[in-house]
Protein backbone atom coordinates (compact mmCIF):
# COMPACT_ATOMS: atom_id res chain seq x y z
CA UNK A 1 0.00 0.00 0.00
CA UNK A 2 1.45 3.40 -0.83
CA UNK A 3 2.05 5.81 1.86
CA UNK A 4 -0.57 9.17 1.80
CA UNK A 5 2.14 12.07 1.03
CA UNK A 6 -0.55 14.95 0.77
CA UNK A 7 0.09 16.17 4.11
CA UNK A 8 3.97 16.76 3.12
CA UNK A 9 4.54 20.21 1.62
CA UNK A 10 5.60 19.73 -2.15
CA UNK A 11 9.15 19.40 -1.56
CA UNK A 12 9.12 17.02 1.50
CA UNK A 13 6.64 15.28 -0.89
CA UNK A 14 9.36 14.74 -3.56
CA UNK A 15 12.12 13.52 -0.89
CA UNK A 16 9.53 11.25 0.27
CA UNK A 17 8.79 9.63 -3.35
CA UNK A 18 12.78 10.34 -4.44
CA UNK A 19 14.36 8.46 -1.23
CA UNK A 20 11.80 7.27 1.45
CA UNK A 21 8.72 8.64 3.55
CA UNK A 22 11.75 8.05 6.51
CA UNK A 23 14.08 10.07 5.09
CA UNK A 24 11.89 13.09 4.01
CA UNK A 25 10.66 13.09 8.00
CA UNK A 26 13.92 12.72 9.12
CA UNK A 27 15.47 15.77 7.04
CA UNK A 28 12.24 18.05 8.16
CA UNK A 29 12.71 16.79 11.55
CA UNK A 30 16.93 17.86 11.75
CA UNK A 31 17.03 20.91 9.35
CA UNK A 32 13.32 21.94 8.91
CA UNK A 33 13.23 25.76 8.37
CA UNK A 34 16.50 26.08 7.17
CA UNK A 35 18.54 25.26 3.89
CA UNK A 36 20.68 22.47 3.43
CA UNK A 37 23.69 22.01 0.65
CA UNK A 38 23.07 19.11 -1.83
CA UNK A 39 27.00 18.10 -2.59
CA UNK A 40 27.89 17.11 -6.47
CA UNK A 41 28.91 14.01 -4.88
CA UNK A 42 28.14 11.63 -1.63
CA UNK A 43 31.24 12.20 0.59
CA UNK A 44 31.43 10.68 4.08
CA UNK A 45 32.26 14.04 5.84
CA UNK A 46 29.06 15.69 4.39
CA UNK A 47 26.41 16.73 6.59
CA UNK A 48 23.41 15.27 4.73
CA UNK A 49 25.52 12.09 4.44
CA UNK A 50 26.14 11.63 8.52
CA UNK A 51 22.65 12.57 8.74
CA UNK A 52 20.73 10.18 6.06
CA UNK A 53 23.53 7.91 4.44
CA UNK A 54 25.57 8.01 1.00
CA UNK A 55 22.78 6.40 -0.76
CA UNK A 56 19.58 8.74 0.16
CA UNK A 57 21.79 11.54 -0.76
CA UNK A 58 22.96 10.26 -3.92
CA UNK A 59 18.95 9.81 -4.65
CA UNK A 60 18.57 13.69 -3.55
CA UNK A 61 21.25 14.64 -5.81
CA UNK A 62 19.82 12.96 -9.01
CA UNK A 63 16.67 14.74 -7.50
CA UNK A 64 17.37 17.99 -7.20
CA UNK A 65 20.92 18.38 -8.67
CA UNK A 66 23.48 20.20 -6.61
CA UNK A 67 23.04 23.76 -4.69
CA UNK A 68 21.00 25.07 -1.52
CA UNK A 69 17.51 23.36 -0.84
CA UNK A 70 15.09 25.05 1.63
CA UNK A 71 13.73 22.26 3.92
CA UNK A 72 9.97 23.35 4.78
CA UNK A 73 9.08 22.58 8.48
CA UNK A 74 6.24 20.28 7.11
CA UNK A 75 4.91 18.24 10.11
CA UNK A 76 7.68 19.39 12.39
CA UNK A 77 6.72 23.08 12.53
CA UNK A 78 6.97 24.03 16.55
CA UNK A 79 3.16 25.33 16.32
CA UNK A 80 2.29 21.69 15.75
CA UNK A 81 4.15 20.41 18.19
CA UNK A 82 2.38 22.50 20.66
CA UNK A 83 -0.97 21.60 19.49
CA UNK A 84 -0.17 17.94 19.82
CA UNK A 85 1.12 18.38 23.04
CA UNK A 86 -2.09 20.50 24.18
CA UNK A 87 -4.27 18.03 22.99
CA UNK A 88 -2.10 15.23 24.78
CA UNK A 89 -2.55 16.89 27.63
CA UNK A 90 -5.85 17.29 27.70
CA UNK A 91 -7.01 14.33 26.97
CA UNK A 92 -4.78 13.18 29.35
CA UNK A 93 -7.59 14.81 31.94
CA UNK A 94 -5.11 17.99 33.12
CA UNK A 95 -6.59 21.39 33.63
CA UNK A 96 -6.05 24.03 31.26
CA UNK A 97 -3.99 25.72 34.22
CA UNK A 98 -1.66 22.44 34.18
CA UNK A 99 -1.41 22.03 30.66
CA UNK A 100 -0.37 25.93 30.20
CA UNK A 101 1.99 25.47 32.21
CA UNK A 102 3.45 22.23 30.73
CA UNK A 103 3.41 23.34 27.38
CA UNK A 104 4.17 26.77 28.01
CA UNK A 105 1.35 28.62 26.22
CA UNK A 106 -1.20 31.46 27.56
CA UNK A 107 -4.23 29.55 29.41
CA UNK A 108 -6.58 30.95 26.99
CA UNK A 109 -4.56 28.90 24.26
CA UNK A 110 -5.21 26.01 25.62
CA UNK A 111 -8.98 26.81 26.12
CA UNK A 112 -9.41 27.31 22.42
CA UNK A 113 -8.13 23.68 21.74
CA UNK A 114 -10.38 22.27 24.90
CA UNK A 115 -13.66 22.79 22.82
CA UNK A 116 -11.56 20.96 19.83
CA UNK A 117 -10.65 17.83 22.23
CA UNK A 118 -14.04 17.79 23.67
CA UNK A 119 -15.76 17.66 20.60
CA UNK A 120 -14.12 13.89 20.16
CA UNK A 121 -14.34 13.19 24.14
CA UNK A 122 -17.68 11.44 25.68
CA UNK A 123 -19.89 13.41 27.47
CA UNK A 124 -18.69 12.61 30.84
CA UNK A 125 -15.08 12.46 30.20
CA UNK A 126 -15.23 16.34 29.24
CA UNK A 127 -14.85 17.50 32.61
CA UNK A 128 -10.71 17.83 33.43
CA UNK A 129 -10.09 15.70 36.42
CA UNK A 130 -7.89 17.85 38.20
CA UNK A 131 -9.57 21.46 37.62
């Protein structure tokens, strides 16, 4: 079964079909945000090499040729990451007090995504255990 790449932004999405859905997460996951050298060739001291092997880069370089490539933040952007860890949180049962404070967002953050949660909660598991 292939894997669903629409989520990826486009160029994630050709890293992902070009050298693995592994390798495209990995690179937005180390260099997301920030542009990374394609080499002419796959030499051990290269950065992309210590970071995804000789062979995924040689794949990148037929790819996308040699020069500067802007890695998007895709799925690693840090405004996910702090949804997913307010929604973990909260269905975890924590207040919106405690889960401010974990994630380090403004209560009234974290208020916004309660009504999101609770939408896919029960009824009586909507109530925070520890408010």
């Amino acid at each position: 079964m292939a894997e669903d790449l629409s989520e990826l932004p486009p160029i994630l999405r050709r890293i992902a079909e070009a050298c693995g859905l592994g390798v495209a997460l990995q690179l937005g996951d180390q260099f997301g945000g920030i542009p990374v050298y394609i080499p002419k060739e796959a030499a051990e001291d290269c950065v992309l090499v210590r970071a995804i092997g000789a062979e995924a880069v040689a794949k990148m370089i037929k790819e996308f040729n040699s020069g500067h490539l802007e890695i998007p933040l895709g799925p690693f952007g840090n405004r996910k990451r702090v949804w997913r860890a307010i929604r973990q949180n909260l269905r975890e049962g924590r207040s919106n007090t405690k889960t401010a404070r974990a994630v380090g967002v403004h209560q009234r953050t974290v208020s916004r995504h309660r009504g999101r949660v609770d939408d896919d909660l029960p009824l009586f598991d909507r109530v925070s255990k520890d408010d």
